[in-house]
Protein backbone atom coordinates (compact mmCIF):
# COMPACT_ATOMS: atom_id res chain seq x y z
CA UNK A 1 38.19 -32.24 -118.24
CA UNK A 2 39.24 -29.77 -116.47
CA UNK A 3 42.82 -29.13 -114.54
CA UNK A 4 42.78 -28.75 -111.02
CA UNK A 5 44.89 -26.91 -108.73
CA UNK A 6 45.58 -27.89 -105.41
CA UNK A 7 47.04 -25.34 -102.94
CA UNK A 8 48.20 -25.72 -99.72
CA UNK A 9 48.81 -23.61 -96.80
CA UNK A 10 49.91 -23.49 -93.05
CA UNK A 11 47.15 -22.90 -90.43
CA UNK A 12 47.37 -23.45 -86.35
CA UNK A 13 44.74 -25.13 -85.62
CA UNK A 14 44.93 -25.60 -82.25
CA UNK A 15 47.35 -23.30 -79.77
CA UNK A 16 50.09 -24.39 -77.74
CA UNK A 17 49.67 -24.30 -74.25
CA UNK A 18 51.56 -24.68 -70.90
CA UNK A 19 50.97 -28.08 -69.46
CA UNK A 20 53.88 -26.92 -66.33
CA UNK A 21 55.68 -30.23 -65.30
CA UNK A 22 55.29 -32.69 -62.98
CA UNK A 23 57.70 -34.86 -61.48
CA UNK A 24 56.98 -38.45 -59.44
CA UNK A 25 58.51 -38.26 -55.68
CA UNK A 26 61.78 -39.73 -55.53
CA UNK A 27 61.04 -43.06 -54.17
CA UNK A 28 56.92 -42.78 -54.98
CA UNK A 29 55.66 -41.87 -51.84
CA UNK A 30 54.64 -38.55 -50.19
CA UNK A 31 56.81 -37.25 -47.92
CA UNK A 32 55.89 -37.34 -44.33
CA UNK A 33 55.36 -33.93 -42.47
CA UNK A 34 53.93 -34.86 -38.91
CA UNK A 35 52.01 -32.63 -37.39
CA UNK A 36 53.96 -32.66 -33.84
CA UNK A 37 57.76 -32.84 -34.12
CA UNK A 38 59.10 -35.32 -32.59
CA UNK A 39 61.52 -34.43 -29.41
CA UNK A 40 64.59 -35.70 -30.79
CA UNK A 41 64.30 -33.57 -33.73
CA UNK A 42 63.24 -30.75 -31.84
CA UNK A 43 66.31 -31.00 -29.85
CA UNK A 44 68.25 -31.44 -32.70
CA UNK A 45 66.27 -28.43 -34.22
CA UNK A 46 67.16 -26.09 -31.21
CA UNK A 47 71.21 -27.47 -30.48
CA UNK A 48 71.78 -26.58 -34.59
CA UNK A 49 70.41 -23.05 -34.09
CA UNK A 50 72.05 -22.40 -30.64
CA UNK A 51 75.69 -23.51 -31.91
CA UNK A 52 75.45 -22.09 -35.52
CA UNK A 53 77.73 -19.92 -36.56
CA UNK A 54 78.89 -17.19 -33.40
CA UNK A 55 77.24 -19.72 -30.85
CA UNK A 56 75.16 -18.86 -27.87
CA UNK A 57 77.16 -18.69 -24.90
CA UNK A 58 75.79 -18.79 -21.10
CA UNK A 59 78.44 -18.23 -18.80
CA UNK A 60 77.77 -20.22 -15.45
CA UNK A 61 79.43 -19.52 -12.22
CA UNK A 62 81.33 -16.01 -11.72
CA UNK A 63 85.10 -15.16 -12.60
CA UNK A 64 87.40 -15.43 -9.49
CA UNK A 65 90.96 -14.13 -9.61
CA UNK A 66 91.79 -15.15 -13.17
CA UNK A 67 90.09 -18.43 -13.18
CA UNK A 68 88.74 -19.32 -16.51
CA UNK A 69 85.36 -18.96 -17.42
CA UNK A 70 82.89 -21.90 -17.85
CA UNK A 71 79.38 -21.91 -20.46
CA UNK A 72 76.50 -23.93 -20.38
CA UNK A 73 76.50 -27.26 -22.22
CA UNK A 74 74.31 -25.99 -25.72
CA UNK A 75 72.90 -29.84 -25.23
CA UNK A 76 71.43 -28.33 -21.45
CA UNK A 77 70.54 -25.00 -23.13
CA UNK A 78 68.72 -27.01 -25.63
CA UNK A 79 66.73 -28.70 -22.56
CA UNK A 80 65.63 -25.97 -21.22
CA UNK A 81 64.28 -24.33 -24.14
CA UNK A 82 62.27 -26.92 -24.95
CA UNK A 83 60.98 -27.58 -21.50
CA UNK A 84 59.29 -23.76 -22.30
CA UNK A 85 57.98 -25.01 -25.45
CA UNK A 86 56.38 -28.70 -24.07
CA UNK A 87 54.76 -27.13 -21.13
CA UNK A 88 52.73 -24.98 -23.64
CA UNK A 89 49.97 -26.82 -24.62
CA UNK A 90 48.27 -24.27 -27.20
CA UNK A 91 51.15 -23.76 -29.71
CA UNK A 92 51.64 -25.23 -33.06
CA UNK A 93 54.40 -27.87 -32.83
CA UNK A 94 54.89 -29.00 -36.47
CA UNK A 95 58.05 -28.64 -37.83
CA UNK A 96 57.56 -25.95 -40.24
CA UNK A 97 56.38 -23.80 -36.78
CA UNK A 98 59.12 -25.35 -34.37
CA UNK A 99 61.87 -24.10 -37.19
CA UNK A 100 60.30 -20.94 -36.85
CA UNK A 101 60.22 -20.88 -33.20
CA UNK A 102 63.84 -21.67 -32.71
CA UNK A 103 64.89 -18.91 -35.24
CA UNK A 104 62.97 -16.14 -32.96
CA UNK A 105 64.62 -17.69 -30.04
CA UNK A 106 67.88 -17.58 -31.35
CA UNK A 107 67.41 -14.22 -32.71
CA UNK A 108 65.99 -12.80 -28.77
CA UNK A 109 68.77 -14.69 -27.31
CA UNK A 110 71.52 -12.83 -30.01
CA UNK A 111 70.05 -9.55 -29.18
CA UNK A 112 70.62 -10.46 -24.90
CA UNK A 113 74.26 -11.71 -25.90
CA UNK A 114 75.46 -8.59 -28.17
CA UNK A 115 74.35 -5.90 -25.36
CA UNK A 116 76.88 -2.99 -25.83
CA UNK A 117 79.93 -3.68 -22.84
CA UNK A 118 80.63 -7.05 -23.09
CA UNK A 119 84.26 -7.15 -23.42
CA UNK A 120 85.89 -8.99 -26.11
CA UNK A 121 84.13 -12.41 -24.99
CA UNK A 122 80.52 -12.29 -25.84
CA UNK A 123 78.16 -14.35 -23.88
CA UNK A 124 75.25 -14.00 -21.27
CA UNK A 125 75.42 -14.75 -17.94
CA UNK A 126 73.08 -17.53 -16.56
CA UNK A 127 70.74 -14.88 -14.79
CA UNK A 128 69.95 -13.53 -18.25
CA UNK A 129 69.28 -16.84 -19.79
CA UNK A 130 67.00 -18.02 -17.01
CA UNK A 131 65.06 -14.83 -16.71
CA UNK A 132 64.62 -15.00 -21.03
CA UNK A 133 63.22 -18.12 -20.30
CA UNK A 134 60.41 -17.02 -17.20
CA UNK A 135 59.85 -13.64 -18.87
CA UNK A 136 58.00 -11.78 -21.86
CA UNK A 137 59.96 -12.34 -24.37
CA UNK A 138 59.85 -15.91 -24.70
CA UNK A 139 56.07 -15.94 -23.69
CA UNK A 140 55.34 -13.15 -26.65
CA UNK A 141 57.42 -15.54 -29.36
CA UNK A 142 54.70 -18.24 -28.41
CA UNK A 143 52.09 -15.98 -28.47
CA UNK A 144 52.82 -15.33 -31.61
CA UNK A 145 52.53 -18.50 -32.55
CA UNK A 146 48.94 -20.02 -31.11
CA UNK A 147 47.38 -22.49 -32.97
CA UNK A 148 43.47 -21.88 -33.22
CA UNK A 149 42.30 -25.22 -32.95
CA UNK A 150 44.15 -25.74 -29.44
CA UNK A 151 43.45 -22.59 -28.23
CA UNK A 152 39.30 -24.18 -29.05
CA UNK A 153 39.89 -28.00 -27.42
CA UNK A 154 41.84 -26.01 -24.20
CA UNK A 155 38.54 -23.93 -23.73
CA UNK A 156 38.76 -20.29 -22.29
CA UNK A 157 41.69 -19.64 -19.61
């Protein structure tokens, strides 16, 4: 008989390979992105950017021998941005694109309040807020902003 010798060896067979990773949701369901924010969270939206850090500040009413000065409520400011934004009809209004929209606003309205000659109190007056909100600027940040598939079910203009 004869002896036998057995060797053995290492060999890969089969390589390793990425599988990434996967986690389940938190509680097991999807989260929820509607496709119109709501206008409580919209408000809440436009209020958080308006009073963040240096806040916007419309003065109303004029200074009259010394008297102090007084600023729009950010709550009415709010309003009246998003007024603007309801009585567009061909805009996209999820919340990803409303975030978006409230950061351009609050950037145009920064650039209206930090105007070189200010004084040491920096604010707007209430012409300069109302005529942001009828003119070209505003209209070209929702311009920017059209959402194809409403600009289709509104027809041409």
């Amino acid at each position: 008989m004869e002896d036998t010798v057995s060797q053995t060896y290492e060999h890969e067979l089969i390589k390793s390979v990425d599988l990434k990773k996967w986690e389940w949701s938190k509680n097991g369901e999807k989260e929820y992105n509607p496709p119109i924010i709501p206008r409580e969270d919209l408000h809440k939206m436009l209020k958080k950017r308006l009073t963040e850090g240096k806040s916007i500040r419309v003065r109303i009413g004029e200074e009259w021998l010394g008297l102090k000065h007084e600023y729009m409520d950010p709550d009415k400011m709010a309003e009246k941005i998003e007024e603007k934004i309801h009585d567009r009809n061909d805009i996209r209004k999820d919340p990803k694109s409303a975030e978006a929209l409230a950061f351009k606003i609050r950037s145009s309205l920064d650039a209206i309040m930090n105007t070189p000659f200010r004084g040491t109190v920096v604010f707007m007056e209430q012409q300069e807020f109302v005529a942001f909100l009828k003119g070209e600027d505003l209209k070209a940040i929702f311009d920017e902003d059209i959402d194809p598939i409403q600009q289709i079910i509104n027809g041409p203009d």
